[in-house]
N, C-alpha and C. Protein backbone atom coordinates (compact mmCIF):
# COMPACT_ATOMS: atom_id res chain seq x y z
N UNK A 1 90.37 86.49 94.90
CA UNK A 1 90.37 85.30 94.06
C UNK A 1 89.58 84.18 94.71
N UNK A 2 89.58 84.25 96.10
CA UNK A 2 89.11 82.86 96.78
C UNK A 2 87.67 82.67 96.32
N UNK A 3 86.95 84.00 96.20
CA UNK A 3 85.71 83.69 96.51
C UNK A 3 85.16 83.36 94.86
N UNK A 4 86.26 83.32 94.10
CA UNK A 4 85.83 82.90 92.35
C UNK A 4 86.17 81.58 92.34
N UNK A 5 86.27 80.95 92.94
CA UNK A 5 86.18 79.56 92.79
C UNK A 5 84.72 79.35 92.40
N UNK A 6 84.56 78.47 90.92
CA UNK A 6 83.07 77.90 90.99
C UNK A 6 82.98 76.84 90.32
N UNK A 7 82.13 75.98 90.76
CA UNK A 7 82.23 74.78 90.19
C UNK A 7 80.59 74.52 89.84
N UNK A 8 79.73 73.94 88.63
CA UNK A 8 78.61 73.68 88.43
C UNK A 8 78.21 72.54 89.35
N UNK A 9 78.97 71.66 89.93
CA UNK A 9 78.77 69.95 90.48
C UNK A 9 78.86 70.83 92.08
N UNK A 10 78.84 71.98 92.28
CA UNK A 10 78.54 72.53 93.98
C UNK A 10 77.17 73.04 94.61
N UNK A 11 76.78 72.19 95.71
CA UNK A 11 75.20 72.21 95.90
C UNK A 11 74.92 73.16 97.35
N UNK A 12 76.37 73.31 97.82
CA UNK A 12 75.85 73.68 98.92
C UNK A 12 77.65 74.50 99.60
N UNK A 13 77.98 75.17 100.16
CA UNK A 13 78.79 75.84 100.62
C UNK A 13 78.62 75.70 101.93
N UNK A 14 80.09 75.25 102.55
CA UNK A 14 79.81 75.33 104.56
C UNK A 14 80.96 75.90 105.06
N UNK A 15 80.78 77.02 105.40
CA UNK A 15 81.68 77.86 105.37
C UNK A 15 82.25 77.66 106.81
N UNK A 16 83.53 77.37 107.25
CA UNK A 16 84.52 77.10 108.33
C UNK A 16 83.60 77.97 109.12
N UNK A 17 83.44 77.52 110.46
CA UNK A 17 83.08 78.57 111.92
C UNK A 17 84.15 78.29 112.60
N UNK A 18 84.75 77.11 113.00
CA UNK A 18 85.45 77.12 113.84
C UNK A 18 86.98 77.18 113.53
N UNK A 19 87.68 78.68 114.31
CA UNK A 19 88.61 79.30 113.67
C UNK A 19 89.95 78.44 114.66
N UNK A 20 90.94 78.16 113.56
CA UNK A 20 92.47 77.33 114.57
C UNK A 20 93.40 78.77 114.42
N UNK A 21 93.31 78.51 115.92
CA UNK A 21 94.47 79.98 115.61
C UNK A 21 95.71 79.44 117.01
N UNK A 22 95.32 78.32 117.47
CA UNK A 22 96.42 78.42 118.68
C UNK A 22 98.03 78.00 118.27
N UNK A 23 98.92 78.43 118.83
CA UNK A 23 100.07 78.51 118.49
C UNK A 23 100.52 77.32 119.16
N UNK A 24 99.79 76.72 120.04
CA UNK A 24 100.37 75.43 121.03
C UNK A 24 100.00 74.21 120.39
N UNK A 25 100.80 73.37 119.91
CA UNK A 25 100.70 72.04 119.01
C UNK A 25 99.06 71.56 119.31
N UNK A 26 99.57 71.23 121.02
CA UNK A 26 98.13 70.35 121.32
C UNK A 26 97.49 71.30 121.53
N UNK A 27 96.89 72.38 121.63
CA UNK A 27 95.69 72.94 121.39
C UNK A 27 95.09 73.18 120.30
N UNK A 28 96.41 73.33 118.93
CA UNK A 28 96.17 73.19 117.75
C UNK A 28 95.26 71.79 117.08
N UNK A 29 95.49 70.82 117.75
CA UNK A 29 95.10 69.77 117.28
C UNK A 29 93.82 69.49 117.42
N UNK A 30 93.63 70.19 118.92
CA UNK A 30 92.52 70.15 118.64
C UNK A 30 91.54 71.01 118.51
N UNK A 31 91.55 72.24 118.28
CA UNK A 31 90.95 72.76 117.18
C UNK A 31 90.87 72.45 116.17
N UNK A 32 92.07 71.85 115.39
CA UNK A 32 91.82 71.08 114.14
C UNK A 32 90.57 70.10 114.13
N UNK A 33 90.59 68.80 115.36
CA UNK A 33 89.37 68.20 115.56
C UNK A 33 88.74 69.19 115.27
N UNK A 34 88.09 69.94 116.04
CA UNK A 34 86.63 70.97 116.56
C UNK A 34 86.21 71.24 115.01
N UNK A 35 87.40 71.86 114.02
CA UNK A 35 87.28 72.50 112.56
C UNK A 35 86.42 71.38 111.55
N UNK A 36 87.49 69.97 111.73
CA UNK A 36 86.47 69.11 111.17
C UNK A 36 85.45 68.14 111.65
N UNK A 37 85.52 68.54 112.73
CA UNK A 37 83.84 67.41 113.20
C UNK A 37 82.63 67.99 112.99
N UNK A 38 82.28 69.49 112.16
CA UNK A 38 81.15 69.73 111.65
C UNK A 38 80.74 69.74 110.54
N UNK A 39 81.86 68.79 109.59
CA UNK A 39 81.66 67.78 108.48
C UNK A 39 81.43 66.65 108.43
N UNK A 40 81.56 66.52 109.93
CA UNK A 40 81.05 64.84 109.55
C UNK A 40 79.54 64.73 109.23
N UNK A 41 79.52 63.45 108.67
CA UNK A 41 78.32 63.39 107.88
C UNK A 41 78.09 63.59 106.72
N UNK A 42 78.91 64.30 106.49
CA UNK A 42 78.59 65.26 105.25
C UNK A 42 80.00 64.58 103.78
N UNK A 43 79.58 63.96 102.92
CA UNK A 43 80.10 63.05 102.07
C UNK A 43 80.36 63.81 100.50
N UNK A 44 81.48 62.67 100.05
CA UNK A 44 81.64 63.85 98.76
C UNK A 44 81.60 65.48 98.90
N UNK A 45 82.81 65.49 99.46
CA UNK A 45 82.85 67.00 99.62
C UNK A 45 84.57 67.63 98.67
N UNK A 46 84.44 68.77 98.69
CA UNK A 46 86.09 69.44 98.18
C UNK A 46 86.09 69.70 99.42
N UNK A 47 87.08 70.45 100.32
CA UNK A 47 87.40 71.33 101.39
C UNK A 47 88.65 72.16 101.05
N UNK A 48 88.77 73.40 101.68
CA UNK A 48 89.53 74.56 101.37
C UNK A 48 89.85 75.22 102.91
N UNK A 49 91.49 74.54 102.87
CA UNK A 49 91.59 75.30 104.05
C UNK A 49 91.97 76.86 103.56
N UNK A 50 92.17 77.93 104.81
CA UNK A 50 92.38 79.20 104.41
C UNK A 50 93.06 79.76 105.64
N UNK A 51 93.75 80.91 105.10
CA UNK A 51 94.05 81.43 106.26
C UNK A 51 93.59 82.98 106.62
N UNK A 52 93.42 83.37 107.19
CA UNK A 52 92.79 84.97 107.65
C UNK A 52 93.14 85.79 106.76
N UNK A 53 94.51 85.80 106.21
CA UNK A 53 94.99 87.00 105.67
C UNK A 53 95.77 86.33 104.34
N UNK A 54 95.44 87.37 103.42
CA UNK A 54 96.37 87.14 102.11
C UNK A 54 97.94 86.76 102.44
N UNK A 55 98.29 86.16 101.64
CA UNK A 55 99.59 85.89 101.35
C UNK A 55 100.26 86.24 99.55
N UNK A 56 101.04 86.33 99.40
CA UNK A 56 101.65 86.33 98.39
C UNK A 56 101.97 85.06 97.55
N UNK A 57 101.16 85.21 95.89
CA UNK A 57 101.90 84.08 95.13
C UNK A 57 102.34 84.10 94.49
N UNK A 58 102.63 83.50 93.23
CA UNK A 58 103.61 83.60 92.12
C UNK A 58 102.92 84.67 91.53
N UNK A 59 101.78 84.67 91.35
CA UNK A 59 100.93 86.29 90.78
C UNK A 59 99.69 86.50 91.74
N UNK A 60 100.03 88.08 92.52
CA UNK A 60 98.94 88.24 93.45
C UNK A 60 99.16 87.58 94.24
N UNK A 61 97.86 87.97 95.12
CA UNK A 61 97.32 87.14 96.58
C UNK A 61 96.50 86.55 96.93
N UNK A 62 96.50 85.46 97.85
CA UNK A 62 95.12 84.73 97.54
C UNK A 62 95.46 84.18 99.67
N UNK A 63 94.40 83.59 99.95
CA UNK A 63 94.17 83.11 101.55
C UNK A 63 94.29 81.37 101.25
N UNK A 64 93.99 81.52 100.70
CA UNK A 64 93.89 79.44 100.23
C UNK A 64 95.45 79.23 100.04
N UNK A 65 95.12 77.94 101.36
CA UNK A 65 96.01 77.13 101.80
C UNK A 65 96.18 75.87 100.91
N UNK A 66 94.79 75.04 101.29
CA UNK A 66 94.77 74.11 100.69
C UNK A 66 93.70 73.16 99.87
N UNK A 67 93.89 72.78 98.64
CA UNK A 67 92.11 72.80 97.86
C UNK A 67 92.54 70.98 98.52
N UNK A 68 91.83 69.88 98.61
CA UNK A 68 91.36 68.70 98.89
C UNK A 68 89.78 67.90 98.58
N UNK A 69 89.63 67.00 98.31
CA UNK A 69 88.55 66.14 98.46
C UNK A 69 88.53 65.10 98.55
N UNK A 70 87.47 64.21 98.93
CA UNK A 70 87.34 63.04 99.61
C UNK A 70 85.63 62.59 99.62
N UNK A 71 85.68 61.00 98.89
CA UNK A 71 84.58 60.83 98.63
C UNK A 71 83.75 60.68 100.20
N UNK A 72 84.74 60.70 101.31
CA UNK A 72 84.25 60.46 102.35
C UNK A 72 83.69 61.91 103.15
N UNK A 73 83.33 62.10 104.08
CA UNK A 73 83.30 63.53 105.15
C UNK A 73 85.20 63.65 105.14
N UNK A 74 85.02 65.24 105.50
CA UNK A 74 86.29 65.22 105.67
C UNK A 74 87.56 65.03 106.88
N UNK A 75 86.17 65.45 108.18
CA UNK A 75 86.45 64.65 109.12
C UNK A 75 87.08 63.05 109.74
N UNK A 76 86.85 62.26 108.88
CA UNK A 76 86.91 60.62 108.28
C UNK A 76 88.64 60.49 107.40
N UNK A 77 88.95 61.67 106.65
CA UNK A 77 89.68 61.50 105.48
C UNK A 77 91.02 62.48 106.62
N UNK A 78 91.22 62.74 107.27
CA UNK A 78 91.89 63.29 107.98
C UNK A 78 92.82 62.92 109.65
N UNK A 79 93.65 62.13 109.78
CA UNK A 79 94.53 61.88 110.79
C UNK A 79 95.06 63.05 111.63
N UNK A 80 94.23 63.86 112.30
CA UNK A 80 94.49 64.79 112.97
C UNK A 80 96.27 65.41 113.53
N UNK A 81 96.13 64.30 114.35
CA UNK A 81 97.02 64.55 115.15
C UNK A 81 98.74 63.94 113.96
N UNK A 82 98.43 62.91 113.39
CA UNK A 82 99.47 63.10 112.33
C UNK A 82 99.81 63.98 111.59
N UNK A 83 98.84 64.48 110.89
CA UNK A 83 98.90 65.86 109.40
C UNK A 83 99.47 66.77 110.48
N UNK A 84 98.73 67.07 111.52
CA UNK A 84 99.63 68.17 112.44
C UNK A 84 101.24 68.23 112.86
N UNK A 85 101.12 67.18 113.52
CA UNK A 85 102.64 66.40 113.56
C UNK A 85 103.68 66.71 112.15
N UNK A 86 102.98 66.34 111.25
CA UNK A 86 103.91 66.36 110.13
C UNK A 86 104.24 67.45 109.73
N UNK A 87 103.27 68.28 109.64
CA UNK A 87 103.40 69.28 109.30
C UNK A 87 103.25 70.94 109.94
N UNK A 88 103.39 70.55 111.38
CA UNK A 88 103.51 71.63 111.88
C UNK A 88 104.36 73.01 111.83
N UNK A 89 105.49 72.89 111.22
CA UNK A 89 105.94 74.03 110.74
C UNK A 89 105.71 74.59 109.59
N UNK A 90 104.73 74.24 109.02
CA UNK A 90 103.72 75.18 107.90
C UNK A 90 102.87 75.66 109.09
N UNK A 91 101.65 75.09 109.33
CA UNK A 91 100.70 75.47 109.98
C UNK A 91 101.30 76.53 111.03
N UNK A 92 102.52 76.16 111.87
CA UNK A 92 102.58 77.42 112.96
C UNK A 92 102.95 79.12 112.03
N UNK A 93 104.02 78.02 110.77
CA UNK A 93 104.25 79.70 109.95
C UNK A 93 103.31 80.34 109.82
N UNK A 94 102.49 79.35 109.44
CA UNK A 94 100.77 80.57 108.94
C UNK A 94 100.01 81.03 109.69
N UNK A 95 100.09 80.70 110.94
CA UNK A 95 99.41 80.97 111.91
C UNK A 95 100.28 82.79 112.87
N UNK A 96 101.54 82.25 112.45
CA UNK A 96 102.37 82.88 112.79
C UNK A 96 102.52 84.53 111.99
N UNK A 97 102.53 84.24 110.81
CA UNK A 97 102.32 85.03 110.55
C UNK A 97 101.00 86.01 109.12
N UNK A 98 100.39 85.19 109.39
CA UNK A 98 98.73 85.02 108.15
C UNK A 98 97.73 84.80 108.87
N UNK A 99 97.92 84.25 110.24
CA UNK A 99 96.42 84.12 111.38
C UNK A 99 95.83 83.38 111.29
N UNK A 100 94.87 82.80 111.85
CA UNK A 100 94.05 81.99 111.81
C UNK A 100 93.71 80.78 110.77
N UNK A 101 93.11 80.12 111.14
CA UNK A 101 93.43 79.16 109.57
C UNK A 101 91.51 78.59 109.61
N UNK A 102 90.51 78.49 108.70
CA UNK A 102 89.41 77.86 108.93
C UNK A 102 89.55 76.86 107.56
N UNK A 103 88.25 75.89 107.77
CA UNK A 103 88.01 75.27 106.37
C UNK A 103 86.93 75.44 106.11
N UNK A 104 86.76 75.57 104.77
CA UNK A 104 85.14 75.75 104.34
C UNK A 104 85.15 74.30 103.36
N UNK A 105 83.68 73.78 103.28
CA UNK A 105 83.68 72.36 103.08
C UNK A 105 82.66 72.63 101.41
N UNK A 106 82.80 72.68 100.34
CA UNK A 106 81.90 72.34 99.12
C UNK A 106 81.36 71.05 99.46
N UNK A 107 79.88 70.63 99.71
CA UNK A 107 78.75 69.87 99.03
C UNK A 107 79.14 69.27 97.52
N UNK A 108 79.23 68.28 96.99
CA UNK A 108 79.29 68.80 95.42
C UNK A 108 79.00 67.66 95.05
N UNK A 109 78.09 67.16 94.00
CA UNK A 109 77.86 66.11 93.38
C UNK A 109 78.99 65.34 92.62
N UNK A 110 80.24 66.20 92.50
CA UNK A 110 81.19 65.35 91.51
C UNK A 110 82.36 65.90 92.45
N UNK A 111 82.58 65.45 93.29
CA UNK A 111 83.91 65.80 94.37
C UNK A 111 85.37 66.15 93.43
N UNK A 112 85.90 64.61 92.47
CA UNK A 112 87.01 65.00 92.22
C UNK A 112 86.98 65.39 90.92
N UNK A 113 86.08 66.23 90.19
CA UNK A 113 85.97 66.82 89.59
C UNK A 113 86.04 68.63 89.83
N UNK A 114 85.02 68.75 90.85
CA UNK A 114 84.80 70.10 90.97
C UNK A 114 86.69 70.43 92.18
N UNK A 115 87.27 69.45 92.75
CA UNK A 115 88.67 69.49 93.13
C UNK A 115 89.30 70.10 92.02
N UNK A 116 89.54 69.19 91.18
CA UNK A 116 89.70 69.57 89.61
C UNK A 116 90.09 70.52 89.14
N UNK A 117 88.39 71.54 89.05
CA UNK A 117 88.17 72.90 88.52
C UNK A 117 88.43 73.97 89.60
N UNK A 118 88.67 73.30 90.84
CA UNK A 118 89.16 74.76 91.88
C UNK A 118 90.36 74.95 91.71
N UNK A 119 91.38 73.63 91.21
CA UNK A 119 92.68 73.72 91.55
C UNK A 119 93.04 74.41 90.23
N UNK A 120 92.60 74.11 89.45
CA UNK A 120 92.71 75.05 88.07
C UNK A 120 92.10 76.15 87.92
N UNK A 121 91.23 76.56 88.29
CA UNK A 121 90.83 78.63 88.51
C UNK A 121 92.08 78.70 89.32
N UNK A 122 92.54 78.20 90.39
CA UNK A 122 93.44 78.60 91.51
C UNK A 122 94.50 78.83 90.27
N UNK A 123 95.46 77.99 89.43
CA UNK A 123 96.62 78.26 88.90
C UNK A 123 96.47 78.68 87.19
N UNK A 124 95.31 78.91 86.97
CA UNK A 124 94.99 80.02 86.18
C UNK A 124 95.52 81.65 86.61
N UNK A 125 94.79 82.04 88.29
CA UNK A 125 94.84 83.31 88.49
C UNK A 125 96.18 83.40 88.95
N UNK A 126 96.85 82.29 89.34
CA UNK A 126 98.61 82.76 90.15
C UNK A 126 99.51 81.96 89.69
N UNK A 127 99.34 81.06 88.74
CA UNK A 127 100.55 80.57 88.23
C UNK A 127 101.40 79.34 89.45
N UNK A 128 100.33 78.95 90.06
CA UNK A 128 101.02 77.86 90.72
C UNK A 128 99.91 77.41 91.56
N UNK A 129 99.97 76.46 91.77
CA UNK A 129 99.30 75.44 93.30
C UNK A 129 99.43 76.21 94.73
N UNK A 130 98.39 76.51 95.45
CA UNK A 130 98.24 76.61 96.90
C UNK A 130 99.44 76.00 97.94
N UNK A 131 100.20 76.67 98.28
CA UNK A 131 100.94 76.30 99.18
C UNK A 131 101.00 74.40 99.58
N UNK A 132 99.78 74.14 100.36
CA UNK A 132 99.93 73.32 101.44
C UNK A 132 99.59 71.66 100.31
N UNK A 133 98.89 72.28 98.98
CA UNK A 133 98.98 70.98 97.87
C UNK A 133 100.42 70.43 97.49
N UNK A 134 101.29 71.23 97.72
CA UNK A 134 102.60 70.60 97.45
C UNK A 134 103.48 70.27 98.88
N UNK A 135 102.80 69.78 99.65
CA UNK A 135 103.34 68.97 100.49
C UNK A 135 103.82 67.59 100.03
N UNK A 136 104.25 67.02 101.26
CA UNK A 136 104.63 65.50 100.53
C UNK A 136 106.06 64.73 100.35
């Protein structure tokens, strides 16, 4: 399913390199840095975190964690060491047991639009929102 995400307002695809897989808070964190400082720069984007391995949803399986955008880089739109903090017992579950976690960053001329249309292919094919969107 992940890779049917499509949006017409997407110019360019940047697909996560740098993989968070450590189980130790602070090393986690910063890998998290490392994951998004090769967005900076890079404006009006969606981002999609993921994790290595399928998981189970309300229908099927899918790796997407979490759909997001930000008229800013996503690097910029992100409190590292807080979102971690807060939410570290998601992230270690998934890590724990789904592996690794990367983000891939959409380019897109219409950010919270093409957000929009991912989050809706997403609960078209499974009948619910990505895990980590219903935080909060």
């Amino acid at each position: 399913m992940s890779e049917l995400l499509s949006c017409k307002f997407v110019k360019e695809k940047i697909d996560g390199l740098i993989k968070i897989s450590s189980k130790n808070k602070e090393e986690f964190i910063f890998q998290y840095r490392k994951a998004l400082e090769q967005t900076k720069g890079t404006s009006g984007v969606v981002y999609i975190f993921r994790s290595k391995c399928q998981f189970p949803r309300l229908k099927g399986s899918n790796n997407i964690l979490y759909v997001g955008e930000t008229k800013h880089d996503a690097w910029s739109r992100y409190t590292v060491k807080n979102d971690a903090n807060v939410y570290w017992h998601v992230y270690s579950h998934v890590l724990d047991i789904y592996g690794s976690i990367t983000i891939d960053v959409y380019v897109t001329s219409d950010h919270k639009s093409t957000e929009k249309t991912f989050l809706n292919q997403y609960f078209q094919a499974h009948k619910e929102l990505p895990p980590i969107n219903r935080k909060g």
